[in-house]
C-alpha atoms as a PDB file:
ATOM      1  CA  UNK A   1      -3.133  15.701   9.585  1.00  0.00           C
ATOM      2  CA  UNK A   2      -2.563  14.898   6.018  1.00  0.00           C
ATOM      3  CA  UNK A   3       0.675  13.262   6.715  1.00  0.00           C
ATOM      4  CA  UNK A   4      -1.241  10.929   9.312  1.00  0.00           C
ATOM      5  CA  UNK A   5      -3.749   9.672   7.480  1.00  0.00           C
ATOM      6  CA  UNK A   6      -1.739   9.591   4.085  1.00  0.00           C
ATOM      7  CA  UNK A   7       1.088   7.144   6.472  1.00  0.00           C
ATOM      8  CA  UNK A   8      -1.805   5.402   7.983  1.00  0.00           C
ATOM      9  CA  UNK A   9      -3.608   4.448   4.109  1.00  0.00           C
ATOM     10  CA  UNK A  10      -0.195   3.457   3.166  1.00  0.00           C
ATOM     11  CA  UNK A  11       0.979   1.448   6.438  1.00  0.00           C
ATOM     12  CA  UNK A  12      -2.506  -0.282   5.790  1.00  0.00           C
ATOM     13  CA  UNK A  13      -2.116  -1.303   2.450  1.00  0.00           C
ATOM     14  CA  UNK A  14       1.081  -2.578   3.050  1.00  0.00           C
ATOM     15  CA  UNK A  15       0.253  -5.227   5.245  1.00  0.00           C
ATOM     16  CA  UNK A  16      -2.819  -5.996   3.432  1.00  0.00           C
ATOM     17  CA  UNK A  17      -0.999  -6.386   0.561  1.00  0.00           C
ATOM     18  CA  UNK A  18       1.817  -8.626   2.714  1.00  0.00           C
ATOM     19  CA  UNK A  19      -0.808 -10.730   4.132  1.00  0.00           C
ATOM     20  CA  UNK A  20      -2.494 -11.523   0.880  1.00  0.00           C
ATOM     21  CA  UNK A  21       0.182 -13.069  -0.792  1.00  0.00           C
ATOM     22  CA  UNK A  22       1.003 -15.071   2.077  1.00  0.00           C
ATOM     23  CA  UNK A  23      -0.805 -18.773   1.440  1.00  0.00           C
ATOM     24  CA  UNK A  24      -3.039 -19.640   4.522  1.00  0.00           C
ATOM     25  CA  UNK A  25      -6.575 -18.991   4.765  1.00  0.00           C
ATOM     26  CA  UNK A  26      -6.737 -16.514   7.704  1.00  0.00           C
ATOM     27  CA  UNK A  27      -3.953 -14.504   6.547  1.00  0.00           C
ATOM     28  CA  UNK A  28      -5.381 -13.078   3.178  1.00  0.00           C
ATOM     29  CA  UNK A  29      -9.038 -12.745   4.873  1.00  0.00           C
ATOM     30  CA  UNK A  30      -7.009 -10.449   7.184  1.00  0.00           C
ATOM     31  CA  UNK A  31      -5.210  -8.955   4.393  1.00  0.00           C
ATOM     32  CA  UNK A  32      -8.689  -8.177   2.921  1.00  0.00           C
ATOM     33  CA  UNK A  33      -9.923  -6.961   5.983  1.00  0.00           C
ATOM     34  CA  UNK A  34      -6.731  -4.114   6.220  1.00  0.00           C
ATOM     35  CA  UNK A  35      -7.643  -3.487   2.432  1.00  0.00           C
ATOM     36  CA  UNK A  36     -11.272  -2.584   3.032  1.00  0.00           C
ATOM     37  CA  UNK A  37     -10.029  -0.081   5.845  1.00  0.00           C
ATOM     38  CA  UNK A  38      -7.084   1.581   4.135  1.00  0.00           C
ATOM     39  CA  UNK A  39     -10.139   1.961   0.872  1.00  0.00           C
ATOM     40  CA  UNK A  40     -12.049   3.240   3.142  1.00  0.00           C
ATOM     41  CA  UNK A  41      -9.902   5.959   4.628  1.00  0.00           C
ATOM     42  CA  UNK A  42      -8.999   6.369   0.568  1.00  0.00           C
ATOM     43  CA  UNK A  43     -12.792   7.920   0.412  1.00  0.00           C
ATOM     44  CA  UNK A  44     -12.975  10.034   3.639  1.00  0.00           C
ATOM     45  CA  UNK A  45     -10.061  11.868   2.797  1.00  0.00           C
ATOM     46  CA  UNK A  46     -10.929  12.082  -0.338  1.00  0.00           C
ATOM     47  CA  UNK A  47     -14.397  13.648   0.587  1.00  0.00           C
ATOM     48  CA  UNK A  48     -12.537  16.711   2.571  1.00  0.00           C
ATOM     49  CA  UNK A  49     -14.423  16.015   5.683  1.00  0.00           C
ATOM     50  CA  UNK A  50     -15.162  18.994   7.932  1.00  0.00           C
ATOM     51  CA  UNK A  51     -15.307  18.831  11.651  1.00  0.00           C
ATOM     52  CA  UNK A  52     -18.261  20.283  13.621  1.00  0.00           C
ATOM     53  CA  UNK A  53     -20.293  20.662  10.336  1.00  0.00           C
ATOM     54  CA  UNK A  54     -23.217  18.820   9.585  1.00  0.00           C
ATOM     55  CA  UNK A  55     -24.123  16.811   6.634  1.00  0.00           C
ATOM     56  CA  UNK A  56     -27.638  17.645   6.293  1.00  0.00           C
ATOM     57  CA  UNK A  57     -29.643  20.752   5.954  1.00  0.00           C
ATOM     58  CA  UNK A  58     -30.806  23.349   8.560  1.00  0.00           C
ATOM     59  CA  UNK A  59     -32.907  25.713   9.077  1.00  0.00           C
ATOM     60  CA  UNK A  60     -31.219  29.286   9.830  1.00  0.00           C
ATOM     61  CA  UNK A  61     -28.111  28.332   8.181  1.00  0.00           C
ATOM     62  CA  UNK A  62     -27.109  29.308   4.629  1.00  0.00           C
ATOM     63  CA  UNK A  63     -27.220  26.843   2.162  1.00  0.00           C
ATOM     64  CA  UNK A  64     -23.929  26.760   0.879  1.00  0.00           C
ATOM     65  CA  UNK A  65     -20.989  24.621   0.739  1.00  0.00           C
ATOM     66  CA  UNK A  66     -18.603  26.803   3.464  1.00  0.00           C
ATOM     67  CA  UNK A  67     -20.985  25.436   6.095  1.00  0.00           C
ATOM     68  CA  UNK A  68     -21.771  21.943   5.312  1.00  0.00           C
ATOM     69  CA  UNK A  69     -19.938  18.861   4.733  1.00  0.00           C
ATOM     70  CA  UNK A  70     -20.607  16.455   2.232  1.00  0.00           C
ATOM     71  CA  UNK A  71     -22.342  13.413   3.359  1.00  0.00           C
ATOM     72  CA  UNK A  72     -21.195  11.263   0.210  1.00  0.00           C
ATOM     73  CA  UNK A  73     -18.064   9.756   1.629  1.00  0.00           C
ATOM     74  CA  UNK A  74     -19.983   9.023   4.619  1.00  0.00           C
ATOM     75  CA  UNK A  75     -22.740   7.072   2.867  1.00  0.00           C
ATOM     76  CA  UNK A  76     -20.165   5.549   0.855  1.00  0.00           C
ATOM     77  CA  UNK A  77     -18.106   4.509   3.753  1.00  0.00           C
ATOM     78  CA  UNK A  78     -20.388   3.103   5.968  1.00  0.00           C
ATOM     79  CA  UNK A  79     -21.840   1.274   3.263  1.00  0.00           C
ATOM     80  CA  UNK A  80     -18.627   0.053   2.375  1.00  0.00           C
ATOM     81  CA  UNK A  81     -18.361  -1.111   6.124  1.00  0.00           C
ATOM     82  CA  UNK A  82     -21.215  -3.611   6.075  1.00  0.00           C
ATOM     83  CA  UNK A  83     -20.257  -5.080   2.613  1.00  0.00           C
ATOM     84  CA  UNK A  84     -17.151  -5.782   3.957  1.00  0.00           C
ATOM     85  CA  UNK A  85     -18.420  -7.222   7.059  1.00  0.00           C
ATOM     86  CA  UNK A  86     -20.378  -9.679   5.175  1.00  0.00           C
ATOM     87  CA  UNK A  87     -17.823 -10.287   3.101  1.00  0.00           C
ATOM     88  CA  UNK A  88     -15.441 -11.273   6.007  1.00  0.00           C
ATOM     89  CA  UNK A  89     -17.818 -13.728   7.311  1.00  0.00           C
ATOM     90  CA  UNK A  90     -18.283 -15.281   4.074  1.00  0.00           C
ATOM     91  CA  UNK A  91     -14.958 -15.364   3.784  1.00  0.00           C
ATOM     92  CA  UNK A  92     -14.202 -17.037   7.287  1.00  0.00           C
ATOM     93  CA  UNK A  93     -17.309 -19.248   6.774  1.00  0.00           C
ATOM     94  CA  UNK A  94     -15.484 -20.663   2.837  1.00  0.00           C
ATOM     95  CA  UNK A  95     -11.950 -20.962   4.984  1.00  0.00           C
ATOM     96  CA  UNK A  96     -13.070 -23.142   7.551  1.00  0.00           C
ATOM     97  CA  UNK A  97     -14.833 -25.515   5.282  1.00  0.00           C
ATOM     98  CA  UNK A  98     -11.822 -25.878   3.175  1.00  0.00           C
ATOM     99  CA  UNK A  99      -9.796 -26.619   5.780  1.00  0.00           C
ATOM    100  CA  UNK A 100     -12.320 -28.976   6.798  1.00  0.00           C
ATOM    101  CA  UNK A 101     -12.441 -31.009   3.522  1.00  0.00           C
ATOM    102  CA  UNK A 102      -9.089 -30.350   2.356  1.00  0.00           C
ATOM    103  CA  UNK A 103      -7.454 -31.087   6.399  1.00  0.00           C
ATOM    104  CA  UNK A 104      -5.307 -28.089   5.303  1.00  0.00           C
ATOM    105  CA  UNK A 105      -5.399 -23.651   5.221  1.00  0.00           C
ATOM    106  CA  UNK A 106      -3.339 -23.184   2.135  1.00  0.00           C
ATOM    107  CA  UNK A 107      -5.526 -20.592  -0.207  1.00  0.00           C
ATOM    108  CA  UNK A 108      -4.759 -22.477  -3.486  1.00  0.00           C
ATOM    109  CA  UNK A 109      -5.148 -25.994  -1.446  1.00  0.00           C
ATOM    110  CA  UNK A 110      -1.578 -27.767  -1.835  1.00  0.00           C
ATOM    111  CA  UNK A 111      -1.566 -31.593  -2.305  1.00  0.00           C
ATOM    112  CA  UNK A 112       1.317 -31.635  -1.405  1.00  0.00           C
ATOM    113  CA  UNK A 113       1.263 -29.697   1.903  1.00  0.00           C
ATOM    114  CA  UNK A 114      -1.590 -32.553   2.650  1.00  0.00           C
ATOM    115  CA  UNK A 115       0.385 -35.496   0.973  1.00  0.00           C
ATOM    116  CA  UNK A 116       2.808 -33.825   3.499  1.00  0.00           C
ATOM    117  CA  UNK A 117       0.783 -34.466   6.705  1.00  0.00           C
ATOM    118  CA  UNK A 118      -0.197 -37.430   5.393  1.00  0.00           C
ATOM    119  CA  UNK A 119       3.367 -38.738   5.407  1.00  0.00           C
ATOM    120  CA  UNK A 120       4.180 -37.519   8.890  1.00  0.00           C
ATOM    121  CA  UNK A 121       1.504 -39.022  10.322  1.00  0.00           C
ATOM    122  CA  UNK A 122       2.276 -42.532   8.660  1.00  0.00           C
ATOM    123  CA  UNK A 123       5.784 -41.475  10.104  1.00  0.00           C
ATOM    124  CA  UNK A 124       4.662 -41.201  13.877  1.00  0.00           C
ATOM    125  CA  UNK A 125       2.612 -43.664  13.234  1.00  0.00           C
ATOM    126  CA  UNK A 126       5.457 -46.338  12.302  1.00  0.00           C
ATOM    127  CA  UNK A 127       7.856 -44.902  15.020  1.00  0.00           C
ATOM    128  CA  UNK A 128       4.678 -44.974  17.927  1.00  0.00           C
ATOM    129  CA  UNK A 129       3.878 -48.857  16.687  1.00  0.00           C
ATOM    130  CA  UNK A 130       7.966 -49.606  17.130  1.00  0.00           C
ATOM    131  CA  UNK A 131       8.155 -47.761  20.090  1.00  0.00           C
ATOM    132  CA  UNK A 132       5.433 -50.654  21.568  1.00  0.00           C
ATOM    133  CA  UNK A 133       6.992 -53.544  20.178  1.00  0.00           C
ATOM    134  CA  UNK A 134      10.158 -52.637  22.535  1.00  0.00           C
ATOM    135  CA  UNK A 135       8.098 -52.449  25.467  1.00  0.00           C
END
């Protein structure tokens, strides 16, 4: 079980990691996004979760360690959950408004991918107004 999660943490972070450094907007909020879930398996394991044991106290039962879990990583990890919910949707919410204003997704927002465009469409636009002078 070790082995799985340990493969799954690091198959996580890897593409995290690949996605942020690509340069478009959606990529590195999904890189994020794989990076708050390979953290977050980071804590569970790292809490030694026990199945069938509860986190809280109960009456009848001993009050020691061999028949509880620890509820910390859980806290932590669901709290970590909704931070990086709301994170994601600020995120998504900044990304579409540059690409709005800047008519382009690059993350460090490229003049030159937009002085790009901006030449191609002066392109098709030259070759579409030739194109009805023939005809």
């Amino acid at each position: 079980m070790e082995f799985a999660i340990a493969s799954a943490i690091g198959l996580l972070t890897a593409a995290g990691v690949y996605l942020l450094l690509r340069a478009r907007s959606f990529d590195v909020i999904l890189g994020m996004t794989l990076l708050s879930y390979a953290t977050n398996l980071v804590i569970f394991s790292g809490g030694h979760l026990i199945s069938g044991r509860p986190p809280v106290l109960r009456d009848g039962v001993a009050a020691d360690l061999t028949q509880y879990t620890d509820p910390l990583p859980q806290a932590l990890v669901l709290t970590a959950i909704v931070i990086a919910f709301a994170m994601t949707a600020v995120c998504i919410v900044l990304a579409v408004r540059s690409r709005n204003d800047n008519d382009s997704d690059h993350v460090d927002g490229s003049r030159a991918d937009h002085n790009y465009q901006k030449s191609e469409r002066q392109r098709h636009d030259e070759a579409k107004k030739k194109n009805e002078d023939r005809t």
